[in-house]
C-alpha atoms as a PDB file:
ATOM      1  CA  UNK A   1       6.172  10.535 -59.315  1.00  0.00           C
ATOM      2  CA  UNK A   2       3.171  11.980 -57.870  1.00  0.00           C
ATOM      3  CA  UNK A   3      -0.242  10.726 -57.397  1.00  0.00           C
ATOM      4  CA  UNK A   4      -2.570  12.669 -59.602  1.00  0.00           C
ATOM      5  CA  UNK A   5      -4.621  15.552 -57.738  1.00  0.00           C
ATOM      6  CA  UNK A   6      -8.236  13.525 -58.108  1.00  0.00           C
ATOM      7  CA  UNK A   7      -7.346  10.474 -56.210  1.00  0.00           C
ATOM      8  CA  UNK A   8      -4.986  12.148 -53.216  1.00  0.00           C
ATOM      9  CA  UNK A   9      -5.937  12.495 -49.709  1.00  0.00           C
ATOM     10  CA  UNK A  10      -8.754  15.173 -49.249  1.00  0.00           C
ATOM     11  CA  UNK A  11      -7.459  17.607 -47.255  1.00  0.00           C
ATOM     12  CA  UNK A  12     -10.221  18.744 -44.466  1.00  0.00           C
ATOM     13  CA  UNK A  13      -8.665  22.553 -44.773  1.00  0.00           C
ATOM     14  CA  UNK A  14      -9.568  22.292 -48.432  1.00  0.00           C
ATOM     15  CA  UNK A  15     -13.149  20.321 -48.344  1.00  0.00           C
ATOM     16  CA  UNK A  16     -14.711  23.475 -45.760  1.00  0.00           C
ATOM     17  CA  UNK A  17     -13.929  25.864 -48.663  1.00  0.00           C
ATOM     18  CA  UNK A  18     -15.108  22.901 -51.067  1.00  0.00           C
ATOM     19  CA  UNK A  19     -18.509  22.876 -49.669  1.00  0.00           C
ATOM     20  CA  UNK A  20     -18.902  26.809 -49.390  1.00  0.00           C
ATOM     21  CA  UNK A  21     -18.150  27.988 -52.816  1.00  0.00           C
ATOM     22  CA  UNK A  22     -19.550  31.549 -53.494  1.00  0.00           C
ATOM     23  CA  UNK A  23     -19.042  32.288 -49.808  1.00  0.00           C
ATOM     24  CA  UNK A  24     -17.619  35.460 -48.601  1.00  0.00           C
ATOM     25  CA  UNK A  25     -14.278  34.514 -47.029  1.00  0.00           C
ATOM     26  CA  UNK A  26     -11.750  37.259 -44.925  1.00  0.00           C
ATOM     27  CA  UNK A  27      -7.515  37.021 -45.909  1.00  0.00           C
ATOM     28  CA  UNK A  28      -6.209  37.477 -43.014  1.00  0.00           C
ATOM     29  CA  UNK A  29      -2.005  37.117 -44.499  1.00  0.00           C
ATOM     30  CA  UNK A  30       1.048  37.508 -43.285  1.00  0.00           C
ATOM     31  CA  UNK A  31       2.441  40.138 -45.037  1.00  0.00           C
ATOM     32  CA  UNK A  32       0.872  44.200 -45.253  1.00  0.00           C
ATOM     33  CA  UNK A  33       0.393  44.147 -48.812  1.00  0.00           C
ATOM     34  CA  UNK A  34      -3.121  45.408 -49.829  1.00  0.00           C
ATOM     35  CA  UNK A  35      -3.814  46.595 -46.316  1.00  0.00           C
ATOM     36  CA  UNK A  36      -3.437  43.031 -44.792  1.00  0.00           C
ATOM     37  CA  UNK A  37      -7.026  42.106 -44.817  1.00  0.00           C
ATOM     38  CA  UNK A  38      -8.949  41.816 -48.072  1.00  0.00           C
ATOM     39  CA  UNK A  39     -12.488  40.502 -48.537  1.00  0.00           C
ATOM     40  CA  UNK A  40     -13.622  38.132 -51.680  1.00  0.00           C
ATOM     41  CA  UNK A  41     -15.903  35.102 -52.960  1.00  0.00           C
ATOM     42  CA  UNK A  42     -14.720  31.216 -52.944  1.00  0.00           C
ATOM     43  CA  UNK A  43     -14.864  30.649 -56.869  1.00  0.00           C
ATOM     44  CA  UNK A  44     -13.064  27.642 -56.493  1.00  0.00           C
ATOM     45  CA  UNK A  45     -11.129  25.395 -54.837  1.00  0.00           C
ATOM     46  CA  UNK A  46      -8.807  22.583 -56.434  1.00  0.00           C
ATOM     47  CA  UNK A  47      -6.385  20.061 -54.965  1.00  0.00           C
ATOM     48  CA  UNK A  48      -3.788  22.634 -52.831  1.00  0.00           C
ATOM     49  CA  UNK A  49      -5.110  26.305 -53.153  1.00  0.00           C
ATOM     50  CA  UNK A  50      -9.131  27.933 -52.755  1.00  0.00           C
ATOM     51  CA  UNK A  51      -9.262  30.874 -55.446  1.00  0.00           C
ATOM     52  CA  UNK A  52     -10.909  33.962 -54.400  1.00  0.00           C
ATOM     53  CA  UNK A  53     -12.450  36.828 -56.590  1.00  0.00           C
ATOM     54  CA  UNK A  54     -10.997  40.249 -54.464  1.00  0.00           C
ATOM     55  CA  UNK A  55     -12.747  42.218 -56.728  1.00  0.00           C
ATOM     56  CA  UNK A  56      -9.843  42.964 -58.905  1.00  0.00           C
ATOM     57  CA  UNK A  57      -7.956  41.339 -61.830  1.00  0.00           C
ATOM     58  CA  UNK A  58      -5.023  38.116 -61.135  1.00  0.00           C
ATOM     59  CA  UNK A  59      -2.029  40.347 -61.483  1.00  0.00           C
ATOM     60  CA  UNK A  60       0.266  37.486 -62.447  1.00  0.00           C
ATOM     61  CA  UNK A  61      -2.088  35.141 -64.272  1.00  0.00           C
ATOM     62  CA  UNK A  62      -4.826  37.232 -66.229  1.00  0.00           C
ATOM     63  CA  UNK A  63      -6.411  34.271 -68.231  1.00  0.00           C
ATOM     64  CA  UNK A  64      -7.813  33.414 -64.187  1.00  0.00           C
ATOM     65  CA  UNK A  65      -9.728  37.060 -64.218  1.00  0.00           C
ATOM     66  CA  UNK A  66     -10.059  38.344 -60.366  1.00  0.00           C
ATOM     67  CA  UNK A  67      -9.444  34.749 -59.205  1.00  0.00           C
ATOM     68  CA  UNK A  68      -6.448  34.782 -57.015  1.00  0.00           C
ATOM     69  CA  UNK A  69      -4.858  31.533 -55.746  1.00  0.00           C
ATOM     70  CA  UNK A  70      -5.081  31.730 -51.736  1.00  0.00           C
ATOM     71  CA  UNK A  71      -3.888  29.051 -49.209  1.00  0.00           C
ATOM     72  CA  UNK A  72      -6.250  27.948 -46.958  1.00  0.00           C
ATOM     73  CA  UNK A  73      -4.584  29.246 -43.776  1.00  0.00           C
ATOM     74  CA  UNK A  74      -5.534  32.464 -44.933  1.00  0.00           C
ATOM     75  CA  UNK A  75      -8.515  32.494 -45.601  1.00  0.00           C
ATOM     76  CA  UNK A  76     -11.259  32.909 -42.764  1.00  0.00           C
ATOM     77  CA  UNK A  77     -15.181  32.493 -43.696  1.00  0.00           C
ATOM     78  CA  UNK A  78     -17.378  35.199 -42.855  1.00  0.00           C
ATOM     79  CA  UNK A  79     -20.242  34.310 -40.884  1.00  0.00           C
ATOM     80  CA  UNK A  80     -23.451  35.812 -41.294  1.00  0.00           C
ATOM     81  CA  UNK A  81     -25.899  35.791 -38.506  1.00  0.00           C
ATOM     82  CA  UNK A  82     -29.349  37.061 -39.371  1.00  0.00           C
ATOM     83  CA  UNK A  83     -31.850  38.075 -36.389  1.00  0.00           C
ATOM     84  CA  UNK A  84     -34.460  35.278 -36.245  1.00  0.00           C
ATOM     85  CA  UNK A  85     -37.151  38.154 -37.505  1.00  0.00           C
ATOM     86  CA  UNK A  86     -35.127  39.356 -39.837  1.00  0.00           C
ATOM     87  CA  UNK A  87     -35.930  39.278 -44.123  1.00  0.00           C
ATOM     88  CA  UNK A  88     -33.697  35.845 -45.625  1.00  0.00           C
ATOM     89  CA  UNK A  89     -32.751  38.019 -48.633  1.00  0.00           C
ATOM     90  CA  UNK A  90     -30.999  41.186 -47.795  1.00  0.00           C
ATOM     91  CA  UNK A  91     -31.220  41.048 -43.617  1.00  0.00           C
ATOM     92  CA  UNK A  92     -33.347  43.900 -42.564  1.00  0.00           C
ATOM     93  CA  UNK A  93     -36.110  43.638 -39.802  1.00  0.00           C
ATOM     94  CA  UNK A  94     -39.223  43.008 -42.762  1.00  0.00           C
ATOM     95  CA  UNK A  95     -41.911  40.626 -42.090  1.00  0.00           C
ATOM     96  CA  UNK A  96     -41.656  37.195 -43.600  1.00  0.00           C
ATOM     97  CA  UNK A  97     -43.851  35.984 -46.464  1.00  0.00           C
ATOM     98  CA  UNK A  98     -45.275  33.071 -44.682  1.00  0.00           C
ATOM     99  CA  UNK A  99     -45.140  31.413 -41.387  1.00  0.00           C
ATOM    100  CA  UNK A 100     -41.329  31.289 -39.814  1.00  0.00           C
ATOM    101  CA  UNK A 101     -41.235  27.173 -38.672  1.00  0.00           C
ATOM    102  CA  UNK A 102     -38.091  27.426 -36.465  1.00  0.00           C
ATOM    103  CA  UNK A 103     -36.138  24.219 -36.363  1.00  0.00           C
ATOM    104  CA  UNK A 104     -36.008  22.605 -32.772  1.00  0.00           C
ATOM    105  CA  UNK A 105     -32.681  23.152 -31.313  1.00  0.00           C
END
């Protein structure tokens, strides 16, 4: 018998998705289905598998809606870097409401 999900190992894979739910992620699979590369949100993430809204609906399991199972190999996160002027909401050169207090590196 196997140890129920809540009280197994955390796997590190898993607890980087954990932490970034509603982050854009890149699949990046094996296979040349869909084009090969797809990009979606982290909706969740649960003991083996991060689900991922692609924009479309589960075509096996439609009671999940457009969250699709994924392994964590395949997923990569996108990384946005904004220019240090640059607006915090949508990432065009705009002046900032208030003062910019950089954090010391």
């Amino acid at each position: 018998m196997t140890k129920p999900a809540r009280i197994r190992r955390a796997n590190p894979a898993l607890e980087l998705f954990r932490r970034h739910i509603g982050a854009r992620v890149t699949f990046t699979g094996t296979t040349a289905e869909r084009g090969g590369v797809e990009h979606g949100v982290i909706v969740d993430v649960d003991h083996r598998m991060v689900y991922v809204d692609y924009g479309y609906p589960n075509p096996i399991n439609a009671e999940l809606g457009n969250a699709i199972a994924t392994h964590p190999a395949n997923l990569r996160l996108e990384t946005i870097v904004a220019a240090p002027d640059s607006c915090d909401h949508c990432g065009t050169a705009a002046e900032r409401p208030g003062p910019a207090f950089r954090a010391s590196r």
